[in-house]
Protein backbone atom coordinates (compact mmCIF):
# COMPACT_ATOMS: atom_id res chain seq x y z
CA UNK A 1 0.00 0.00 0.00
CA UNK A 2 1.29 3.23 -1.00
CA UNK A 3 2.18 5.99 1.51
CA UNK A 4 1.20 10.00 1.13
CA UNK A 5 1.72 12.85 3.39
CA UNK A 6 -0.66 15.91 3.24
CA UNK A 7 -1.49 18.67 5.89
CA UNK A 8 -4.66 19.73 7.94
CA UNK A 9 -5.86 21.81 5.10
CA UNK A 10 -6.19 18.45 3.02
CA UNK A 11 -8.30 16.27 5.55
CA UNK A 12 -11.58 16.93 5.53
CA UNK A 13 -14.64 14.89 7.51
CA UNK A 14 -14.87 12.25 4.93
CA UNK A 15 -11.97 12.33 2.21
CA UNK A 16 -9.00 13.66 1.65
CA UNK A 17 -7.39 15.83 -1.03
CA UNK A 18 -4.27 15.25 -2.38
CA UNK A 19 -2.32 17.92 -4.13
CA UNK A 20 0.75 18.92 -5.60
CA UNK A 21 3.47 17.17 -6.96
CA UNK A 22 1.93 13.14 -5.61
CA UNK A 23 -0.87 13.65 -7.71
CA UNK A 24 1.65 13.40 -11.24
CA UNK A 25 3.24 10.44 -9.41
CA UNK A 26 -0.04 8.90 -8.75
CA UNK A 27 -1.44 9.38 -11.86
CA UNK A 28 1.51 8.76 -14.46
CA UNK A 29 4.09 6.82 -12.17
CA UNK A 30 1.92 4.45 -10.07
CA UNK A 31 -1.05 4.33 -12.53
CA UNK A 32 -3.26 4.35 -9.58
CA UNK A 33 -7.09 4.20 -10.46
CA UNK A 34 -10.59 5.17 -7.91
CA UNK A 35 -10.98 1.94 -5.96
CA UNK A 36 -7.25 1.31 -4.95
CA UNK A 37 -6.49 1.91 -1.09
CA UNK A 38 -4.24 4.18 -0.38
CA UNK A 39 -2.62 5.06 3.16
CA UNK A 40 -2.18 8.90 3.92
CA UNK A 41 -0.49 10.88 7.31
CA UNK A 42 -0.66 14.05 8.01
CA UNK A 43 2.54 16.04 9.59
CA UNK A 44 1.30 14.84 13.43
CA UNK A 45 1.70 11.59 12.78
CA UNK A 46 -2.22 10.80 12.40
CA UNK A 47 -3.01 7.98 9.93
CA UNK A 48 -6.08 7.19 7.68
CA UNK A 49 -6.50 4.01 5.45
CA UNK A 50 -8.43 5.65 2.50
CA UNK A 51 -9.87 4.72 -1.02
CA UNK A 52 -9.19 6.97 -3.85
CA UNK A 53 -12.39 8.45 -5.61
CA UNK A 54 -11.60 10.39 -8.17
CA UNK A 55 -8.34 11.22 -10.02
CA UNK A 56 -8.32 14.69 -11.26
CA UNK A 57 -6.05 17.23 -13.25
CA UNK A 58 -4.41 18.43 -10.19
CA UNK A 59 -5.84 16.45 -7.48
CA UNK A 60 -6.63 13.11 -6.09
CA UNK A 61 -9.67 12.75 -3.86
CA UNK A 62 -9.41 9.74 -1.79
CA UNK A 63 -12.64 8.75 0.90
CA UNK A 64 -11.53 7.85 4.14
CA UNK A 65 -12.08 4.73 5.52
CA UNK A 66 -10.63 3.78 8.93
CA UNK A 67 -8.99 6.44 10.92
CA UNK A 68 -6.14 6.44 13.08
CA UNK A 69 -4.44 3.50 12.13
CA UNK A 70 -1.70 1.45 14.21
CA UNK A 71 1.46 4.12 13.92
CA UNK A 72 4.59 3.08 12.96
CA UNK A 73 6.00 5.48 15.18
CA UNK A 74 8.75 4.66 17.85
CA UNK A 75 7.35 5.28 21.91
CA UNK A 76 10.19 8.08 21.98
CA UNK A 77 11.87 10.66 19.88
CA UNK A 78 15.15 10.16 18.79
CA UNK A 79 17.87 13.18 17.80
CA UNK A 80 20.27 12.79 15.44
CA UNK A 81 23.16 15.04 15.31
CA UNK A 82 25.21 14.24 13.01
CA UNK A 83 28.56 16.00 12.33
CA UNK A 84 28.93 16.91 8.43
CA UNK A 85 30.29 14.40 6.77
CA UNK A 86 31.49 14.55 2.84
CA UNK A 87 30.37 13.17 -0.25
CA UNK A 88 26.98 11.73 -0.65
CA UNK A 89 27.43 10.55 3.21
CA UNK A 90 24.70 12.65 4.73
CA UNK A 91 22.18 11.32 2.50
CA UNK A 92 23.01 7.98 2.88
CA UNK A 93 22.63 8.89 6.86
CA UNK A 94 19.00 10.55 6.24
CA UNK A 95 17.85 7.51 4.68
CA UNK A 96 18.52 5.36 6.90
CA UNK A 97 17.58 7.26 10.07
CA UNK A 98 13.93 7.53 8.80
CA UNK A 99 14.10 4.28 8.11
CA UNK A 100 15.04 3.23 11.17
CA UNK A 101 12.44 5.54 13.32
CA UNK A 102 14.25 9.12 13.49
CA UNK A 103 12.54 12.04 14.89
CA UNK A 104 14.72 14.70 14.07
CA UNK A 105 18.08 15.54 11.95
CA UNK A 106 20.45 17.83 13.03
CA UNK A 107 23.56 18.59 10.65
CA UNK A 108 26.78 20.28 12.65
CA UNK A 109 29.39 21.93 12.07
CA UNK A 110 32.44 20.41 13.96
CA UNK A 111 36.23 21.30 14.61
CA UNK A 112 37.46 18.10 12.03
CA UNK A 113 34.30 18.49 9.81
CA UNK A 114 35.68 18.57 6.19
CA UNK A 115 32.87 19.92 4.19
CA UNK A 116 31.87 24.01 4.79
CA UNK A 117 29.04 24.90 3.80
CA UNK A 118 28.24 28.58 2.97
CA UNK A 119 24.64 30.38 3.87
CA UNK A 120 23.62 29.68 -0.24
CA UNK A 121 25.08 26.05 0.17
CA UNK A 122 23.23 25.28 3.22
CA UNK A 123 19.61 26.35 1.89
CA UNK A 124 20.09 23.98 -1.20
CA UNK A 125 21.37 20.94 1.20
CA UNK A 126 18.75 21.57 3.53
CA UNK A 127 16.29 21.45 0.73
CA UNK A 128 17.56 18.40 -1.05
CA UNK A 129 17.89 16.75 2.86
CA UNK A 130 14.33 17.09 3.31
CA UNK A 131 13.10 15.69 0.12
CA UNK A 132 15.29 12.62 0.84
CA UNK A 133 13.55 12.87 3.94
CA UNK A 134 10.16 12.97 3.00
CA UNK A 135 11.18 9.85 0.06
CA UNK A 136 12.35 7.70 2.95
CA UNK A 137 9.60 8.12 4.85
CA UNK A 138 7.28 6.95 2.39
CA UNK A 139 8.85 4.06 1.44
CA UNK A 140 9.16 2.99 4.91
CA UNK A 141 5.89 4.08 5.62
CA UNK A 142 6.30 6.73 8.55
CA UNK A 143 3.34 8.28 10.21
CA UNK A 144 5.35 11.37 10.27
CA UNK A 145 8.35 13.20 8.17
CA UNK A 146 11.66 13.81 9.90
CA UNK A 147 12.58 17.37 10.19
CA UNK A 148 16.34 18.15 8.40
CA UNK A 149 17.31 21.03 10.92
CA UNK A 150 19.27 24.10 10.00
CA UNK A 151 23.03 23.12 10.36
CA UNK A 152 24.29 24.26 14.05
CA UNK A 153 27.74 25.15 15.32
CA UNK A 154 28.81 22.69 18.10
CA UNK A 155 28.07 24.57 20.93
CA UNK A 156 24.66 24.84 20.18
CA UNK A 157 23.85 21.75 19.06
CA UNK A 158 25.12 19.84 22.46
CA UNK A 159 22.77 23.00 24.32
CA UNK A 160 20.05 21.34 21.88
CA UNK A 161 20.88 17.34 22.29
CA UNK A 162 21.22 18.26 26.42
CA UNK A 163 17.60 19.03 26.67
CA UNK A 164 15.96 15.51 26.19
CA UNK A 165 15.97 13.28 28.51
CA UNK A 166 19.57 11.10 27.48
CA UNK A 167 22.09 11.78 25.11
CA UNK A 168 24.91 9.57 23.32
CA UNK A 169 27.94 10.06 21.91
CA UNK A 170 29.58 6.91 20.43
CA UNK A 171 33.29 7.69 20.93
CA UNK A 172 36.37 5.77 18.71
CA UNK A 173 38.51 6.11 22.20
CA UNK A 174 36.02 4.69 24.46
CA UNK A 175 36.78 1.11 25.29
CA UNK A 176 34.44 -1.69 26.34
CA UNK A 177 30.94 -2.97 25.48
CA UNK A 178 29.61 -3.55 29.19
CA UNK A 179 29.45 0.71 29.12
CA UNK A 180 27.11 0.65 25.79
CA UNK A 181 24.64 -2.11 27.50
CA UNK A 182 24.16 -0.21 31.12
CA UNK A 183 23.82 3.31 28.66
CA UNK A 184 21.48 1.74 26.27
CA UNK A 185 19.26 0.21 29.10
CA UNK A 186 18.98 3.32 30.99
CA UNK A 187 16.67 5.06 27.86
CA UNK A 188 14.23 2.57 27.93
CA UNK A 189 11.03 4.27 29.09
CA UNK A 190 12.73 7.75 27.94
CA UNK A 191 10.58 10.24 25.80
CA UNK A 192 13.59 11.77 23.83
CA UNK A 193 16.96 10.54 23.13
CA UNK A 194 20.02 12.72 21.42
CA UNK A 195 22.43 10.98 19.64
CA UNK A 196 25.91 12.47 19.14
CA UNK A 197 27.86 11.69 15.67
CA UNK A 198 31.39 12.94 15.13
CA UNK A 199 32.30 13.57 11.49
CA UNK A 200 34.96 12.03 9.38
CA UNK A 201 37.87 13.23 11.21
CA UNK A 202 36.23 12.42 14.54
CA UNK A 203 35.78 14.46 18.09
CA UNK A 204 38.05 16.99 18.74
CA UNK A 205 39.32 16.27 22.22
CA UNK A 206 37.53 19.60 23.79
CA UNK A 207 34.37 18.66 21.81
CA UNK A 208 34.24 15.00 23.80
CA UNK A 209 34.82 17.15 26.73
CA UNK A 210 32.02 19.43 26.64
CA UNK A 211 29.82 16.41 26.41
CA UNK A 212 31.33 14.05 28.98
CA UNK A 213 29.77 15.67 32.10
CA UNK A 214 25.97 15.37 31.09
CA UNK A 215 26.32 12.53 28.24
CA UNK A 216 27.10 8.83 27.90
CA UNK A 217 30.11 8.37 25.92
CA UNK A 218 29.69 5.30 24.35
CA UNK A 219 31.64 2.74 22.47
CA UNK A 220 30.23 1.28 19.20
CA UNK A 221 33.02 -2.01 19.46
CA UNK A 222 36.84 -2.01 18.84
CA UNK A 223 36.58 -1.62 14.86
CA UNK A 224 36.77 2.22 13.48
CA UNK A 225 33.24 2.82 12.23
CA UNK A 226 33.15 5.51 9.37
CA UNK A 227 30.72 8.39 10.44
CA UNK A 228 27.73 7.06 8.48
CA UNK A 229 28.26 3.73 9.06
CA UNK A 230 28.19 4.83 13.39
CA UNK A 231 25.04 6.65 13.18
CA UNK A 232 23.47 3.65 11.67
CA UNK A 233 24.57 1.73 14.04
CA UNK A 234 24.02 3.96 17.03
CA UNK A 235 20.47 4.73 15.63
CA UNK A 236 19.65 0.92 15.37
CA UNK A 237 20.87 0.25 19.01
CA UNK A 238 18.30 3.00 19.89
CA UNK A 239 15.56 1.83 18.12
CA UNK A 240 15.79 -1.48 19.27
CA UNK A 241 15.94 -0.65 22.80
CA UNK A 242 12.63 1.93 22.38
CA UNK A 243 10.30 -0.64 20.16
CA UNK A 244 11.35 -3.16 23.51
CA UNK A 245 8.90 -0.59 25.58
């Protein structure tokens, strides 16, 4: 079953209208028809099983059937900041977070980050992030799109990642696996969970210390983990431990 997004505009009591670019993907990509079921979210993570109706020139009308569906949303909220990386890296990184349940993106600038990004730069990431966003979402059918957040300097992303309720920072230098387990058990039942990613060049040593005093430093096992490959990996830990609620 397909997945579409829409806002509170597009819901009405009994159908839905779909607009915008979907409704060319609908009609010339997917071939959809009335009668196919369709399965639509709005940006608040509400779902509604629905039946198209009627296929327009620049809309798709779809009648609601069953309202707030099972979400696939995790019990908390997990933050992902995530320290720019170069290449295609950060994209590979967005897909897979919203895959695996993100809430939130946060792109930072760090002391060993590689890439700069200028004001112009940044706008046409951050719009080409989102899209991703929104792409990954569907496939994986999320009730809800990840925000891609403006990119932050260091300082005020850890002032950010401090205000939920944990926050980890896998760490190349920090040794032993017992640490990971007793840091990893103490979010389940958390609301909101910040997760720490150097970039290619790793933490600065001040950066780790800024975060040691209110954060878990974490180790992610004795191999070097490139940076997209250890948010996967941190975000998957995560995950698991939240869908255990």
């Amino acid at each position: 079953m397909y997945q579409f997004f829409v806002t509170e505009e597009q819901i009405g009591r009994e159908f839905i209208t779909i607009t915008g670019g979907d409704v060319k993907h609908i009609k010339n990509v997917l071939r959809m028809r009335p009668g196919e079921t369709i399965r639509v979210s709005n940006q608040k993570g509400q779902d509604y099983f629905c039946k198209i109706s009627e296929v327009g020139e620049n809309f798709v009308q779809a009648d609601i059937l069953e309202t707030g569906a099972a979400t696939t949303e995790l019990p908390g909220k997990i933050y992902l900041f995530q320290g720019i990386p170069k290449g295609d890296r950060m994209e590979h990184v967005i897909e897979k977070a919203v895959e695996l349940g993100v809430y939130e993106i946060i792109p930072v600038r760090m002391r060993y980050c590689v890439v700069k990004l200028d004001d112009k730069k940044q706008q046409a990431k951050l719009k080409k992030w989102q899209a991703l966003a929104m792409a990954a979402a569907k496939q994986s059918k999320r009730s809800l799109v990840p925000n891609i957040h403006p990119v932050m300097s260091y300082k005020e992303a850890i002032a950010y990642a401090f205000q939920s309720e944990a926050c980890l920072i896998p760490y190349e230098n920090e040794n032993g696996m017992e640490g990971t387990k007793a840091a990893l058990k103490k979010i389940r039942g958390k609301e909101s969970v910040s997760i720490l990613i150097g970039p290619e060049g790793g933490f600065a040593p001040e950066e780790i210390e800024a975060v040691k005093s209110r954060g878990e430093v974490i180790s992610l096992g004795k191999r070097i983990l490139r940076t997209d490959t250890a948010a996967i990996t941190a975000m998957s830990m995560v995950m698991m431990e939240m869908e255990m609620q």
